[in-house]
C-alpha atoms as a PDB file:
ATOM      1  CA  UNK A   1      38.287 -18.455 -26.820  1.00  0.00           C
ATOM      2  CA  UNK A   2      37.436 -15.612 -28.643  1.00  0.00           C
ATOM      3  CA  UNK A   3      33.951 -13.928 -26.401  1.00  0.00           C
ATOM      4  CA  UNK A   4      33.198 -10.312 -26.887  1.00  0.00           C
ATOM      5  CA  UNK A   5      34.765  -7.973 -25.024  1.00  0.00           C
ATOM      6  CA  UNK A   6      31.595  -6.700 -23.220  1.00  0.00           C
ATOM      7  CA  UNK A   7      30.608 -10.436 -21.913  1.00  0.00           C
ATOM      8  CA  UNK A   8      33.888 -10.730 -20.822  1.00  0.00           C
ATOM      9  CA  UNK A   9      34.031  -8.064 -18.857  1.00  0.00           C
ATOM     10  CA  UNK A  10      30.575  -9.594 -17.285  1.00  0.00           C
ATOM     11  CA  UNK A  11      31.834 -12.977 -16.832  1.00  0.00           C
ATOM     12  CA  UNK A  12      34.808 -11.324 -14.866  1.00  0.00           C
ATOM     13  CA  UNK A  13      31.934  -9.602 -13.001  1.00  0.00           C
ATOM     14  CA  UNK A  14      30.182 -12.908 -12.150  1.00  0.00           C
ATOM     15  CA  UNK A  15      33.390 -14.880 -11.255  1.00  0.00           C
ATOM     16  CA  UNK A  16      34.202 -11.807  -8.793  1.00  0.00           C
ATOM     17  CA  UNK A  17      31.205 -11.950  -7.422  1.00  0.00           C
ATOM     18  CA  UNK A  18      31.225 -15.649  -6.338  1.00  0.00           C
ATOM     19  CA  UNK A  19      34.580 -15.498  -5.260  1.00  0.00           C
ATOM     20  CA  UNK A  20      34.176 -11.774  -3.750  1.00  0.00           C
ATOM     21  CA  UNK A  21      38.056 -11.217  -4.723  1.00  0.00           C
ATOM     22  CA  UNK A  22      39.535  -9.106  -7.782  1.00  0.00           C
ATOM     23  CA  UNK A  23      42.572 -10.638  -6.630  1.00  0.00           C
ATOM     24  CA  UNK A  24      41.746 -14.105  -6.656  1.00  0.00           C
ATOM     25  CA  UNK A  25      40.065 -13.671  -9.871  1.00  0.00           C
ATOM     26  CA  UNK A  26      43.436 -11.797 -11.316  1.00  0.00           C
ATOM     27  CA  UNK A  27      45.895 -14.165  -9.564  1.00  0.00           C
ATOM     28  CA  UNK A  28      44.114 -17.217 -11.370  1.00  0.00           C
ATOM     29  CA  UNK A  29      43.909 -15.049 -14.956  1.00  0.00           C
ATOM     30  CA  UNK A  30      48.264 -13.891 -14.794  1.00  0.00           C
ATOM     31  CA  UNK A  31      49.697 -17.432 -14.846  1.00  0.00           C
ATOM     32  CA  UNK A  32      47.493 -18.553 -17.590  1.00  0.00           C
ATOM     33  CA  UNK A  33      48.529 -15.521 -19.853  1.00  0.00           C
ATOM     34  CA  UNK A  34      52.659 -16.265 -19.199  1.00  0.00           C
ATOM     35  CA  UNK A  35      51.809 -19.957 -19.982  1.00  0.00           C
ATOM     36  CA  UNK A  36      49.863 -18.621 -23.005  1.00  0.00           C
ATOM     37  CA  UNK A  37      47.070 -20.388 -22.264  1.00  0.00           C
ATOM     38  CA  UNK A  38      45.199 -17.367 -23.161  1.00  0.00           C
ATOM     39  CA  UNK A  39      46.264 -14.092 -24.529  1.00  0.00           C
ATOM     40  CA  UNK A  40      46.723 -10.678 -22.334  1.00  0.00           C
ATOM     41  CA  UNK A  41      44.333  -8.839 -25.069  1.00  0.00           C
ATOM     42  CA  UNK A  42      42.008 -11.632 -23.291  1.00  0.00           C
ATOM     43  CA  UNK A  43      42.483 -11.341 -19.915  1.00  0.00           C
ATOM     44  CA  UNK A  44      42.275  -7.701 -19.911  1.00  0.00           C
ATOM     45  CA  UNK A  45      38.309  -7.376 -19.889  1.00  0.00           C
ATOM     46  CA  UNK A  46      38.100 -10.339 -17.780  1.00  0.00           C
ATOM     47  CA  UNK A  47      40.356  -7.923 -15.417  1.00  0.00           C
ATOM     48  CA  UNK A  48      38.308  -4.795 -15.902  1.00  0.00           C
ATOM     49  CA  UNK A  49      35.480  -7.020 -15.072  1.00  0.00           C
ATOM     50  CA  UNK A  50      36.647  -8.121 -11.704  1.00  0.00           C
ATOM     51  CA  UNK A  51      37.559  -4.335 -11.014  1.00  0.00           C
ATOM     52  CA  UNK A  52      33.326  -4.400 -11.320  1.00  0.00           C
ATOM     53  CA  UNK A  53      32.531  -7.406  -9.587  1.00  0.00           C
ATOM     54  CA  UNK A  54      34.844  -6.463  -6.509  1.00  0.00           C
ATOM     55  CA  UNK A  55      32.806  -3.264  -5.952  1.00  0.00           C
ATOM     56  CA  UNK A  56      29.931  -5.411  -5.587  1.00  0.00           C
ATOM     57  CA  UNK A  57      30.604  -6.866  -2.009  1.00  0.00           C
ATOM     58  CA  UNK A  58      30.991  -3.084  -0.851  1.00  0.00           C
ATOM     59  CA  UNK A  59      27.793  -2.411  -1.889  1.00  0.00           C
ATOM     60  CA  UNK A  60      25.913  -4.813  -0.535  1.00  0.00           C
ATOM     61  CA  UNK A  61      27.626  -4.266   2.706  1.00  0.00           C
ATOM     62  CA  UNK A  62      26.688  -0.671   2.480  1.00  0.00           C
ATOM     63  CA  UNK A  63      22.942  -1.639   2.183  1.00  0.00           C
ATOM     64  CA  UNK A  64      23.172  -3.507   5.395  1.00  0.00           C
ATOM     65  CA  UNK A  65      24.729  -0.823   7.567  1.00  0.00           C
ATOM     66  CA  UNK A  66      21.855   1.774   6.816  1.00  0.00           C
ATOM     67  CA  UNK A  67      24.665   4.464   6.502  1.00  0.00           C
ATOM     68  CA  UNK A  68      23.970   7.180   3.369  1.00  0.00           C
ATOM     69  CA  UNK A  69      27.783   7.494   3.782  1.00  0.00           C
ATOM     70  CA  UNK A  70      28.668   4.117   3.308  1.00  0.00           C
ATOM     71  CA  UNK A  71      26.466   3.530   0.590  1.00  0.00           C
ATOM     72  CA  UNK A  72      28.298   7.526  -0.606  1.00  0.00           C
ATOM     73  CA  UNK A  73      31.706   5.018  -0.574  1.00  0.00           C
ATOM     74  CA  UNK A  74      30.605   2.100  -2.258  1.00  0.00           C
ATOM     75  CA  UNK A  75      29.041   3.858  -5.007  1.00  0.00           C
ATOM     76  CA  UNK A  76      31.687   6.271  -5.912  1.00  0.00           C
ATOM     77  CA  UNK A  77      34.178   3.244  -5.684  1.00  0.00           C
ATOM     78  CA  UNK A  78      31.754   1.616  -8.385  1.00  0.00           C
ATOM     79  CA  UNK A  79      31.433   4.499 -10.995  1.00  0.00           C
ATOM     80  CA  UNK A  80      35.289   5.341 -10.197  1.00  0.00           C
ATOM     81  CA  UNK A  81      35.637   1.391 -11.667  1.00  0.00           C
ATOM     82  CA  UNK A  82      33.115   1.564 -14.686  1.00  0.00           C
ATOM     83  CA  UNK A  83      35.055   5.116 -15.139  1.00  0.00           C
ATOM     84  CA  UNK A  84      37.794   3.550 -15.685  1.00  0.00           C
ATOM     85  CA  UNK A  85      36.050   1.367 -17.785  1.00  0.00           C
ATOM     86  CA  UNK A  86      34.632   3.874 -20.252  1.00  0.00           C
ATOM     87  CA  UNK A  87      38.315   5.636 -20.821  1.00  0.00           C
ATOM     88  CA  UNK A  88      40.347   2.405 -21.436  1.00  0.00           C
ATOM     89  CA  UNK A  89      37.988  -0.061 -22.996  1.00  0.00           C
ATOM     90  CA  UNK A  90      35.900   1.464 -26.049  1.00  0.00           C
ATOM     91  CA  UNK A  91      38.466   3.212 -28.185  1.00  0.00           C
ATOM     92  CA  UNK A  92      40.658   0.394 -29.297  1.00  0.00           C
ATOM     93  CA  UNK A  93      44.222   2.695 -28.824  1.00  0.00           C
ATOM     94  CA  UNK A  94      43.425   3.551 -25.876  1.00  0.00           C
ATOM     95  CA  UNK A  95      43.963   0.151 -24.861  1.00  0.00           C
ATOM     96  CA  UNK A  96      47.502  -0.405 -25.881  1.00  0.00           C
ATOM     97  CA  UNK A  97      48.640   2.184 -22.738  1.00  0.00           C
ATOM     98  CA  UNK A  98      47.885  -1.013 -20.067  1.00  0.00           C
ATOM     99  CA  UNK A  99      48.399  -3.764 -22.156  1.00  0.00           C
ATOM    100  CA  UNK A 100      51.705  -2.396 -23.217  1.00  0.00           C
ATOM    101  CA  UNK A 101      52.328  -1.376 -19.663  1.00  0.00           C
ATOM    102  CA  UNK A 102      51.588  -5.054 -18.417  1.00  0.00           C
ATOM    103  CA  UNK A 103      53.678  -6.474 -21.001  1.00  0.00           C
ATOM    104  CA  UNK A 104      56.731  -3.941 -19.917  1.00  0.00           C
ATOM    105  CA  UNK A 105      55.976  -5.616 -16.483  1.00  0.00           C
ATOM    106  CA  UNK A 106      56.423  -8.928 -17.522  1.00  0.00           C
ATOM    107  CA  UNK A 107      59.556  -8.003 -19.879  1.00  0.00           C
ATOM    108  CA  UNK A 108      60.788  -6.816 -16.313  1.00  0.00           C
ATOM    109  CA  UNK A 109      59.629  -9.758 -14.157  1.00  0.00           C
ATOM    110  CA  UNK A 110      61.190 -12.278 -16.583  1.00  0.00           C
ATOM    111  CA  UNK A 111      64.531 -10.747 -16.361  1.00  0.00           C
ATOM    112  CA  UNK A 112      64.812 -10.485 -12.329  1.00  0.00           C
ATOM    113  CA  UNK A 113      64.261 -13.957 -12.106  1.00  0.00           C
END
């Protein structure tokens, strides 16, 4: 399926946010890439997505405790995420540096099998 980058990374948002995991949400998204059920140029804002969605459960934690600090965490662990975001995502080069990385990764895991 071909959806826009930016409602990808939102739906990876949303999925993190019901399931409250990155890691879930990752875990399910790796095996379907090495089956090729969908591509890694796919999964990747689905991935920076979760990053979003996983900062989300921190938050609303910090609004509960009524600390300044812990809402101080959960915010800077939010913008440090959309950061991340804004340098690897817009400028199309820019994201060959993790997708190529990822793919070196799998190169790697395929071979110690």
């Amino acid at each position: 399926t071909n959806v826009p980058g930016v409602v990808a990374i939102i739906l990876g948002a949303a999925v993190t946010l019901l399931v409250q995991s990155s890691s879930i949400t990752t875990s399910v998204l790796t095996p379907l890439v090495g089956l090729g059920v969908i591509q890694l140029e796919q999964m990747f804002p689905l991935t920076l997505g979760a990053n979003i969605g996983t900062t989300i459960t921190g938050l609303l934690a910090s609004l509960v405790s009524d600390s300044v600090s812990a809402l101080q965490v959960a915010l800077c662990h939010l913008f440090f995420n959309i950061s991340g975001i804004i340098i690897w995502y817009p400028l199309p080069f820019m994201r060959k540096v993790p997708l190529n990385g990822a793919r070196e990764l799998g190169k790697w895991t395929r071979r110690s099998k």
